[in-house]
Protein backbone atom coordinates (compact mmCIF):
# COMPACT_ATOMS: atom_id res chain seq x y z
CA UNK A 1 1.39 35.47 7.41
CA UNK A 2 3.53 36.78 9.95
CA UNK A 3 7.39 37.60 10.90
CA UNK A 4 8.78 34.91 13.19
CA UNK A 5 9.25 35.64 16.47
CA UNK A 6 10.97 33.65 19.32
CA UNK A 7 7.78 32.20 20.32
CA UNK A 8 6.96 31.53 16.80
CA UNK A 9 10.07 29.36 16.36
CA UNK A 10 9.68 27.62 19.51
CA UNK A 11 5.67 26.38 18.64
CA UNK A 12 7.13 25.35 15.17
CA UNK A 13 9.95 23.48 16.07
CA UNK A 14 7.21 21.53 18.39
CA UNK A 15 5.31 21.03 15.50
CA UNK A 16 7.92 19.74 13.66
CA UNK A 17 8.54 17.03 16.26
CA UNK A 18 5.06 15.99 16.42
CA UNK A 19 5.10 15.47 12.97
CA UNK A 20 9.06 14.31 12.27
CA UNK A 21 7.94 11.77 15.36
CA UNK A 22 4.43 10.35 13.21
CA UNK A 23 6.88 10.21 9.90
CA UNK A 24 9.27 8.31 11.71
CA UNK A 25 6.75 5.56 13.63
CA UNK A 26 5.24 5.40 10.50
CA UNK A 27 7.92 4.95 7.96
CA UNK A 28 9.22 2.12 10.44
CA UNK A 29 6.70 0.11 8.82
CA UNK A 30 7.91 0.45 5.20
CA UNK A 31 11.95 1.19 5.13
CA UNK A 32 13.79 0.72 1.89
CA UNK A 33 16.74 -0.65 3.68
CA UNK A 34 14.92 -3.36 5.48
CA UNK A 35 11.11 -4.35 5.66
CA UNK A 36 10.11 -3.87 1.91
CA UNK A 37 13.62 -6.12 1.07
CA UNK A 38 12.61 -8.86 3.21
CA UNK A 39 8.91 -8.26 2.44
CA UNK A 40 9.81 -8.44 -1.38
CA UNK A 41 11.74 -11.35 -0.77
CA UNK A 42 8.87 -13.27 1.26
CA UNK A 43 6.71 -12.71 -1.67
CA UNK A 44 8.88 -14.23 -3.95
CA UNK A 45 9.70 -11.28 -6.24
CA UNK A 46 13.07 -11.33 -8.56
CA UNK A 47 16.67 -10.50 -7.12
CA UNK A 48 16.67 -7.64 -9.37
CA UNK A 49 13.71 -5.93 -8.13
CA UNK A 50 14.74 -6.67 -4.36
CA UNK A 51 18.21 -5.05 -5.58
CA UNK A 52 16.15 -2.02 -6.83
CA UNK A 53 14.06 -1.07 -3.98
CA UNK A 54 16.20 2.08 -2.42
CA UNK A 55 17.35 2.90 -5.83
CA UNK A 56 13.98 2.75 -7.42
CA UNK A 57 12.68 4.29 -4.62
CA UNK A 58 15.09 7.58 -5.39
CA UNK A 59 14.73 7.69 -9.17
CA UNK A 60 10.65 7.41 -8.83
CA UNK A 61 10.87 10.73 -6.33
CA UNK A 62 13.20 12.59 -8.99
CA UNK A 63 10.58 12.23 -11.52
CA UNK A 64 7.97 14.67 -10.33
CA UNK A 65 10.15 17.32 -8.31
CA UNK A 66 10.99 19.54 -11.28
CA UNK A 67 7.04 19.25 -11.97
CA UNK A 68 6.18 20.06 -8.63
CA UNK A 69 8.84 23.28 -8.48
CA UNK A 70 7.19 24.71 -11.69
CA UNK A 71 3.82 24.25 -9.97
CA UNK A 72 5.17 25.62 -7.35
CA UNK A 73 6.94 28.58 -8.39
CA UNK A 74 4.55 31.35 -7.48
CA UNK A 75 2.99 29.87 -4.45
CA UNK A 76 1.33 32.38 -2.13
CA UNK A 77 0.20 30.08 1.10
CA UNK A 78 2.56 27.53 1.62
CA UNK A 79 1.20 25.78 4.57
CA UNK A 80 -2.02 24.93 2.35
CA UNK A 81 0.29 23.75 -0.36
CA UNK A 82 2.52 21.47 2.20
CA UNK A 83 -0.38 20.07 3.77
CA UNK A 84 -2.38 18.61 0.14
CA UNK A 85 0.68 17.88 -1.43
CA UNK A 86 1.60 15.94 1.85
CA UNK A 87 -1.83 14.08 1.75
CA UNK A 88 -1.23 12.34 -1.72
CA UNK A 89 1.31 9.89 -0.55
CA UNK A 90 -1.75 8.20 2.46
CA UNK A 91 -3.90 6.93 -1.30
CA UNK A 92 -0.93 4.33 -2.02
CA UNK A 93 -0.34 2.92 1.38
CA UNK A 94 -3.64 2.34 2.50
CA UNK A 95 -4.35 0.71 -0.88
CA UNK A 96 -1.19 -1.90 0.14
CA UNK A 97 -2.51 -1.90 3.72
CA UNK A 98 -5.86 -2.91 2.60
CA UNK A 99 -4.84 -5.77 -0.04
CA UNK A 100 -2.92 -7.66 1.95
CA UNK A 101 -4.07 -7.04 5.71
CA UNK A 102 -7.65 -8.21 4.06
CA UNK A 103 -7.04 -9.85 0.78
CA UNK A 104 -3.75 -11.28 1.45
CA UNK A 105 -2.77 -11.98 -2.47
CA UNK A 106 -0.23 -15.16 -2.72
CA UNK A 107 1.61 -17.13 -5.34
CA UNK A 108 4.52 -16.02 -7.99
CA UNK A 109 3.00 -12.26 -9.14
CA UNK A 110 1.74 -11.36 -5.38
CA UNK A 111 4.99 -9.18 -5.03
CA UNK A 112 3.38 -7.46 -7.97
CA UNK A 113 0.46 -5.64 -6.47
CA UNK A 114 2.54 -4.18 -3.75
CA UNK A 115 5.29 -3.23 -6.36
CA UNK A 116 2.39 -0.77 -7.70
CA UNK A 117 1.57 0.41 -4.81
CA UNK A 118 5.11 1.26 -3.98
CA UNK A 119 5.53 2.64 -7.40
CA UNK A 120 2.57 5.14 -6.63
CA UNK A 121 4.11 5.92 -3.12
CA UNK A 122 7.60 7.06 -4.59
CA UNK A 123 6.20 9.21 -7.30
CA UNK A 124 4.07 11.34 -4.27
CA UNK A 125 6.60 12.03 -1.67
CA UNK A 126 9.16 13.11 -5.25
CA UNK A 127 6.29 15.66 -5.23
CA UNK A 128 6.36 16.60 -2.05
CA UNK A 129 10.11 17.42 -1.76
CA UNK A 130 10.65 20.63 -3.38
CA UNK A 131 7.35 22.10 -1.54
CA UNK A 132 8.18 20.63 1.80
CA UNK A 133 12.22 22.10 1.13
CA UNK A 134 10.47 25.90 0.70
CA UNK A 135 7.82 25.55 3.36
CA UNK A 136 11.21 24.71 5.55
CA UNK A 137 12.74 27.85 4.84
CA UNK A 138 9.90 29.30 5.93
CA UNK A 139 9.69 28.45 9.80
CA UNK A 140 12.78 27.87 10.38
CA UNK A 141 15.92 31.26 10.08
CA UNK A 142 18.62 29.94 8.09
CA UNK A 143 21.55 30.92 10.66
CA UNK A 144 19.99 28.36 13.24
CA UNK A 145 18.16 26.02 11.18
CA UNK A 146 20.71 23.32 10.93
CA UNK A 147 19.88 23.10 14.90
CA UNK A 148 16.02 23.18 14.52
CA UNK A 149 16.17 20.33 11.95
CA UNK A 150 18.64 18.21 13.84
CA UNK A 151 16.41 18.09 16.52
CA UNK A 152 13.26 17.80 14.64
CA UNK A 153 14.85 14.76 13.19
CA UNK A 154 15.89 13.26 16.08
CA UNK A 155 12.35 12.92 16.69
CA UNK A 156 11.92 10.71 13.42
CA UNK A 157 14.26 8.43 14.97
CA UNK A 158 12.31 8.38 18.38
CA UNK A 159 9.37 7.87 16.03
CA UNK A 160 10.99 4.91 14.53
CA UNK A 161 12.04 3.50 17.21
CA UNK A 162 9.11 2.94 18.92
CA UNK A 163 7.49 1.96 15.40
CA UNK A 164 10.50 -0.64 15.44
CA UNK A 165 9.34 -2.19 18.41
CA UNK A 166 5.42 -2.41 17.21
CA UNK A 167 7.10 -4.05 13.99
CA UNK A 168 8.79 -6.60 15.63
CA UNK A 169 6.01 -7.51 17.65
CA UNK A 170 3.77 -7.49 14.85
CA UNK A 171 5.80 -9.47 12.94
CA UNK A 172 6.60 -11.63 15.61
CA UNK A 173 2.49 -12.11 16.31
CA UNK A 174 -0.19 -14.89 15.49
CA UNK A 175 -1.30 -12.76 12.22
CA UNK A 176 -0.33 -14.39 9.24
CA UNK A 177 2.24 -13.30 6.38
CA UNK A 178 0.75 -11.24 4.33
CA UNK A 179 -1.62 -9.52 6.28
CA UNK A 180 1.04 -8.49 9.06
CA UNK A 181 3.13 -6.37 6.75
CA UNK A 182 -0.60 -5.32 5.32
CA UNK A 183 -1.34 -3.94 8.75
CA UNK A 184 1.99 -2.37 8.93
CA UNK A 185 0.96 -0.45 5.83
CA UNK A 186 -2.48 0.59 7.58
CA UNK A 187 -0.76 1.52 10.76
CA UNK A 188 1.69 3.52 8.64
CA UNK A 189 -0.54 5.54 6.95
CA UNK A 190 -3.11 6.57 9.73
CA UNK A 191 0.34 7.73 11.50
CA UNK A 192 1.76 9.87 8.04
CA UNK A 193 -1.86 11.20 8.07
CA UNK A 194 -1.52 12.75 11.53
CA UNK A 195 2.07 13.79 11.22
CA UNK A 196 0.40 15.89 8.30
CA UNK A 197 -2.34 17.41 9.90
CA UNK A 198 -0.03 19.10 12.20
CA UNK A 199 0.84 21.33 9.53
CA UNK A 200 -2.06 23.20 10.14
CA UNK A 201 -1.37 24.76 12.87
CA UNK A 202 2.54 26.19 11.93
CA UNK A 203 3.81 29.78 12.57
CA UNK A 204 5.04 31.36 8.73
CA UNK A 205 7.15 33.56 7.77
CA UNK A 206 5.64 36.51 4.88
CA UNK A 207 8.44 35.65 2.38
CA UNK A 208 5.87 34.05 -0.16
CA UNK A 209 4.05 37.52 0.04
CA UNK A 210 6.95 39.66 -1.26
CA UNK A 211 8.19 37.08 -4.19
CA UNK A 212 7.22 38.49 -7.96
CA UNK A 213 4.93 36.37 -10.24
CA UNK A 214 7.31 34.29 -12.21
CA UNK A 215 6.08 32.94 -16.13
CA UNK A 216 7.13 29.19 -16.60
CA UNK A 217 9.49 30.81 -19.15
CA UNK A 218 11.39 32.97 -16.28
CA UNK A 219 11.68 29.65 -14.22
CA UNK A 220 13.27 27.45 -17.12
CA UNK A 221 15.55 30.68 -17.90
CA UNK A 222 16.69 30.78 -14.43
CA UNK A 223 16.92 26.82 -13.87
CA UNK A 224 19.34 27.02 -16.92
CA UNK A 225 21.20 30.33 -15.57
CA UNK A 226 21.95 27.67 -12.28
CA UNK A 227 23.30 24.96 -14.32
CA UNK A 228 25.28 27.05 -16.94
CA UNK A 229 26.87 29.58 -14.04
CA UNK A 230 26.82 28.02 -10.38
CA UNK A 231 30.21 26.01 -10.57
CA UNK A 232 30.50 25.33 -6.88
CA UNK A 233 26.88 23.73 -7.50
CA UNK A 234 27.72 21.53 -10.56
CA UNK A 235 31.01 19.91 -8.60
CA UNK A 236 29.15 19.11 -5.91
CA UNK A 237 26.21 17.20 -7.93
CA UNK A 238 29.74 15.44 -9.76
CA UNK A 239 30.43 14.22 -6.56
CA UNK A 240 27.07 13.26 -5.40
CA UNK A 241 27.08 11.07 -8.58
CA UNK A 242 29.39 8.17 -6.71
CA UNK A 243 27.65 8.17 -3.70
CA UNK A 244 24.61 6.75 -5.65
CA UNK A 245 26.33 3.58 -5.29
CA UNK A 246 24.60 3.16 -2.03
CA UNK A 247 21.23 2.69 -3.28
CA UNK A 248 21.92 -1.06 -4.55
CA UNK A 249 24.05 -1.58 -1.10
CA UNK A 250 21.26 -0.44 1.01
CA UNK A 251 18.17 -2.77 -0.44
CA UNK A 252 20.93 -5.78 -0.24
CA UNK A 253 22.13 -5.18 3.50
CA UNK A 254 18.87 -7.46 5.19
CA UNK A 255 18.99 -9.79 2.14
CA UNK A 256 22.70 -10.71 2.19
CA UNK A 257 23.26 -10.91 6.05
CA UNK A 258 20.12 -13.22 6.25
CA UNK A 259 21.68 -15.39 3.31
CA UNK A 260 24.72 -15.60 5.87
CA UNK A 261 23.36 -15.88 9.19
CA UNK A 262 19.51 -17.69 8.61
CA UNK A 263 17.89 -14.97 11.20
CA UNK A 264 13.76 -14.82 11.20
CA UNK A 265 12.42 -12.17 9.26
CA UNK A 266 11.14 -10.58 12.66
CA UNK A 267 14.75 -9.00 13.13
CA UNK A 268 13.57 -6.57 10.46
CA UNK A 269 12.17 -4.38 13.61
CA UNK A 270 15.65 -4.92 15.39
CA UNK A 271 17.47 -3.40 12.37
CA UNK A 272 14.48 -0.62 12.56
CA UNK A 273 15.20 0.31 16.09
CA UNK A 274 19.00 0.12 15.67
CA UNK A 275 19.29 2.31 12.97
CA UNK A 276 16.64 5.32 13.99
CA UNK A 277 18.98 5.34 17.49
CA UNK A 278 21.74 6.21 15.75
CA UNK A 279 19.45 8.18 13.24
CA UNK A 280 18.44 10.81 15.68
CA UNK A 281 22.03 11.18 17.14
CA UNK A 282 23.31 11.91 13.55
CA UNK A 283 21.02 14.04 12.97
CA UNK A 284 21.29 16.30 15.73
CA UNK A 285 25.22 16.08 15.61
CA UNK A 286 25.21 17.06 12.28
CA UNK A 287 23.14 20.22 12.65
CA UNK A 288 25.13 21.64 14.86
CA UNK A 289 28.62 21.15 13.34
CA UNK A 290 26.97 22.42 10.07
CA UNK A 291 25.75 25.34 11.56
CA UNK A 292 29.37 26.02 13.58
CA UNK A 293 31.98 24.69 10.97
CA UNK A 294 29.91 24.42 7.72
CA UNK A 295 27.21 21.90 6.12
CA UNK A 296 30.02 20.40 3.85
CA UNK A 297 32.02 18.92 6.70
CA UNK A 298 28.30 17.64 7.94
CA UNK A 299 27.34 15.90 5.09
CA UNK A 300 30.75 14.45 4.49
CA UNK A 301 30.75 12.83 7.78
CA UNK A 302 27.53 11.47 6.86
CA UNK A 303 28.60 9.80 3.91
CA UNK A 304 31.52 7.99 5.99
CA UNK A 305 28.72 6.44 7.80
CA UNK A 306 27.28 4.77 4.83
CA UNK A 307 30.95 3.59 4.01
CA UNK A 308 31.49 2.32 7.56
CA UNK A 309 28.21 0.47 7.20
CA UNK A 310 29.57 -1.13 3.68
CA UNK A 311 32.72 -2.12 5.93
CA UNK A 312 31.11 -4.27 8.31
CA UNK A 313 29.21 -5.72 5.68
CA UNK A 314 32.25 -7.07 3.80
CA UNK A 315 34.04 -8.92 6.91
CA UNK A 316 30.81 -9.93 8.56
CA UNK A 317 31.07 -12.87 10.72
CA UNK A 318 28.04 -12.42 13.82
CA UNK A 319 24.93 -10.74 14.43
CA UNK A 320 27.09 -8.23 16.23
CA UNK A 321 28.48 -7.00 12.63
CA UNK A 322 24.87 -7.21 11.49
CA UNK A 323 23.89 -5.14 14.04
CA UNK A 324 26.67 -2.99 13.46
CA UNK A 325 25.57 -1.94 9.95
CA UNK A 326 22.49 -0.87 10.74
CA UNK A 327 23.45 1.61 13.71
CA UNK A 328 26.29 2.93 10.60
CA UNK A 329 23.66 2.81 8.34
CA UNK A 330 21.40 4.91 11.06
CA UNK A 331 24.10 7.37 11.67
CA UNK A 332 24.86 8.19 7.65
CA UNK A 333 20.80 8.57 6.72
CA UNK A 334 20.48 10.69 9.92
CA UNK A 335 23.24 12.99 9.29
CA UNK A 336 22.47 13.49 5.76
CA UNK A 337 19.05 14.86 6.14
CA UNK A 338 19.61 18.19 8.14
CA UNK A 339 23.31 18.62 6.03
CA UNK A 340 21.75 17.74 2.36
CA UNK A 341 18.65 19.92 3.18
CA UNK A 342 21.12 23.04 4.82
CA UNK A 343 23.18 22.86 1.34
CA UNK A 344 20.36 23.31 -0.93
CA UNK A 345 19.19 26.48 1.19
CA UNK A 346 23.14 27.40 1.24
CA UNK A 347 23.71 26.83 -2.44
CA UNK A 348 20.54 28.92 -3.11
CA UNK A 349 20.91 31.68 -0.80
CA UNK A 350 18.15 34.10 -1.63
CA UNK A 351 17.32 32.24 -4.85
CA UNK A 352 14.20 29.52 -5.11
CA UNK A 353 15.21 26.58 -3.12
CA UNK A 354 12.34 24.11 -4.70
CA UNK A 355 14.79 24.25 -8.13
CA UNK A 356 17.87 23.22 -6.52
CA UNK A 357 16.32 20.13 -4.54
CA UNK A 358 14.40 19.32 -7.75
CA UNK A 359 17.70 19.97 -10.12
CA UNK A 360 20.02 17.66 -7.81
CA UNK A 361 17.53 14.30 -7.59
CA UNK A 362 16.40 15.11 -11.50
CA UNK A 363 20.37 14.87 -12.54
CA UNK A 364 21.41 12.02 -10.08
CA UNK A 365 18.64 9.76 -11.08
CA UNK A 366 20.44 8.43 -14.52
CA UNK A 367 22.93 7.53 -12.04
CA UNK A 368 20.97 5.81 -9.87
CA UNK A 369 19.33 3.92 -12.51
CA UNK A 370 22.87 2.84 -13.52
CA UNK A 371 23.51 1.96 -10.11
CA UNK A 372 20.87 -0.68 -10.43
CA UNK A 373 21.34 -2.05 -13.57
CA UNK A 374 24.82 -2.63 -12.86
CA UNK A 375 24.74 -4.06 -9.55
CA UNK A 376 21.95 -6.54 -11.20
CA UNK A 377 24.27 -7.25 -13.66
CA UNK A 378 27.00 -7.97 -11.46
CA UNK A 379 25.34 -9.15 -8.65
CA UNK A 380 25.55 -13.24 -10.17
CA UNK A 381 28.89 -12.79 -11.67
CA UNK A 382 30.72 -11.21 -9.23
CA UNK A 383 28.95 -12.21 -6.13
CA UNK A 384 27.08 -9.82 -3.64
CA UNK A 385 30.37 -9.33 -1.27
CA UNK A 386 32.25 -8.00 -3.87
CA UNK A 387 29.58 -5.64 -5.45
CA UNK A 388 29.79 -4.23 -1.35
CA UNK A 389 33.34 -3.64 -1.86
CA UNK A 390 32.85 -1.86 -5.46
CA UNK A 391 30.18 0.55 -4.00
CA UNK A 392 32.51 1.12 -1.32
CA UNK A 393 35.55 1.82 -3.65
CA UNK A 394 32.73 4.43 -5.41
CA UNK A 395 31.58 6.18 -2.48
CA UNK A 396 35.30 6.72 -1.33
CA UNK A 397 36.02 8.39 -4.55
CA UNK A 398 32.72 10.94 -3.71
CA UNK A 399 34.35 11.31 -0.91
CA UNK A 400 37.46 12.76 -2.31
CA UNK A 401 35.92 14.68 -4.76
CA UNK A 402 33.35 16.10 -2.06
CA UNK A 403 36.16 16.57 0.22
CA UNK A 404 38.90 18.79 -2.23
CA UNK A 405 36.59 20.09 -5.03
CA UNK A 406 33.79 21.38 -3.29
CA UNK A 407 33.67 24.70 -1.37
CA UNK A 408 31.47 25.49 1.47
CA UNK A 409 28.72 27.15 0.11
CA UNK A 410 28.11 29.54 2.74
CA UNK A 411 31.57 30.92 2.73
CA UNK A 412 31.91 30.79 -1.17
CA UNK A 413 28.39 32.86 -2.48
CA UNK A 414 27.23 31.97 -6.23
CA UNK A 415 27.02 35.40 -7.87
CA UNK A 416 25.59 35.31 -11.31
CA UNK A 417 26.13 37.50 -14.07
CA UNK A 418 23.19 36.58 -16.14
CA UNK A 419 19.47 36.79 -15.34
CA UNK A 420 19.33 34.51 -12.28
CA UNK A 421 16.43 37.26 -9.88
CA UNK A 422 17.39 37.16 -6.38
CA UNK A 423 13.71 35.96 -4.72
């Protein structure tokens, strides 16, 4: 272990961009808000599971991250623990890869097999998240580190954007449906696989080395210290709660604009390459007003992307509106991830960081759930467009709660007065 120097911090953020750049090409092959819709939809599976894909998706991750931050409360080398913790999500997607690029399943319960492996997938990258949030905090100081992960982002949306282009010409290729997508999944995990093995050669900081041994008893005492004291912490999951309404949005955007406008599933890579543009120009936007004027105003203009995107779903009338709600849709996702991942290390400060990322998906995944099973319900009675406009009405009201309830964590400091340790 050593103390981060300048040099240090430059090789890392490298790093970083080699693997944020194999993430991104890879996960181009399998997005929530595109591909696995239309794939799901090609295979014949249900409305409601179509409708449940990014949803799903974030209630399966939630599962395993309080698991994985009790597992992980007195790690000593995190690099080993990001890199095998990282490697369980490659078992899942070559399994898909393999089925359909080779065995290419058909007929009514085809969608099924994938569904699995998707199932699998979900549950391994919720077990990632709390790990790969500490080993973060790790390389990276916290006074510039809404800057590093901007631009480390940015290179997942380079990453995806070239992986958009391979996906539309793969899709757009001689090689039959299934076994395109199948060799999507292939290509998808030899590229996660070497955005992984870059963690091996990261720069850390000795903070692991100074942190007491904590019993499983100590970590539930001070998980329930956070949720009885840290008020500032509880509004903001409140208000994270009504922004879940995007998840049944996001898996309907490809599904509902195709219904309107007919267009060949091959677009799927247009959407791809549209939305990691604006991805990577989020992201690093929103670093660096988080780290000037606060991670709150960051993550607040992120969410206004997701409710722009909403908009030019509901008054659609061309591709060009299409189009449009994937480069909104690009610029929300991208400036949430350096903003969300800046306000768990802010509403933390000193304290573990793995049991705030795992507390905030654990609570908002009843929600999410919800989410789904209401916009399934709703879907055939009220009709898709209108469901858009309900999520938006939600998300607005998140807004407003996010916007006059919730202080700036870094200027507002949680200070217990019960047994919370400072690590």
């Amino acid at each position: 272990m050593v103390e981060l120097t300048k040099k240090n911090l430059s090789r890392n953020l490298f790093l970083n961009c080699i693997h944020e750049f194999s993430w991104g090409f890879g996960i181009a092959f399998h997005t929530t808000y595109a591909i696995i819709p239309l794939f799901l939809k090609k295979l014949g599976a249900p409305d409601a599971v179509i409708i449940s894909v990014a949803g799903l998706f974030s209630i399966l991750i939630a599962f395993p991250m309080l698991f994985s931050a009790v597992l992980g409360r007195n790690i000593r080398n995190i690099k080993k623990a990001v890199f095998w913790t990282h490697s369980v999500v490659l078992p899942p997607i070559f399994i898909a890869g393999f089925l359909f690029a080779f065995l290419a399943p058909t007929g009514p319960n085809a969608w099924i097999y994938y569904y699995v492996c998707f199932i699998l997938y979900c549950l391994a990258v919720g077990f990632i998240i709390p790990i790969w949030a500490d080993f973060l905090s790790h390389v990276f100081p916290r006074k510039s580190r809404g800057h590093y992960l901007g631009i480390s982002f940015a290179f997942n949306s380079i990453g995806g954007f070239v992986g958009g282009i391979i996906v539309k010409i793969l899709l757009n290729s001689s090689v039959p449906f299934p076994n395109n997508f199948g060799w999507g999944f292939i290509i998808m995990g030899i590229s996660l696989g070497l955005g992984i093995f870059a963690y091996v050669f990261y720069n850390v900081d000795n903070k692991s080395d100074k942190i007491p041994h904590k019993t499983i008893s100590e970590f539930w005492q001070n998980t329930k210290e956070i949720i009885r004291t840290h008020e500032n912490f509880k509004r903001y999951l409140y208000s994270r709660i009504f922004f879940t309404a995007h998840f049944p949005a996001m898996s309907l955007y490809a599904v509902y604009t195709q219904d309107l406008f007919g267009f060949d599933i091959s677009e799927a890579g247009v959407f791809v390459v549209l939305q990691v543009i604006t991805f990577g120009l989020g992201s690093v936007v929103s670093g660096k007003i988080g780290d000037r004027w606060g991670h709150k105003l960051a993550i607040t203009l992120s969410f206004c992307g997701y409710l722009l995107a909403i908009a030019f779903t509901v008054f659609a009338t061309s591709m060009l509106h299409v189009y449009a709600i994937f480069l909104s849709l690009g610029l929300g996702q991208g400036g949430f991830m350096p903003s969300a991942m800046n306000m768990v290390y802010e509403f933390a400060e000193s304290r573990d960081s793995k049991t705030y990322m795992a507390l905030i998906d654990t609570f908002l995944a009843p929600f999410v759930l919800l989410m789904i099973v209401g916009a399934s319900i709703l879907n055939p009675i009220i009709g898709t467009r209108n469901l858009f406009i309900l999520s938006g009405g939600l998300i607005i009201i998140g807004l407003l709660q996010l916007v006059f309830r919730v202080k700036e964590p870094h200027l507002h400091p949680h200070t217990s007065t019960g047994s919370l340790v400072k690590q």
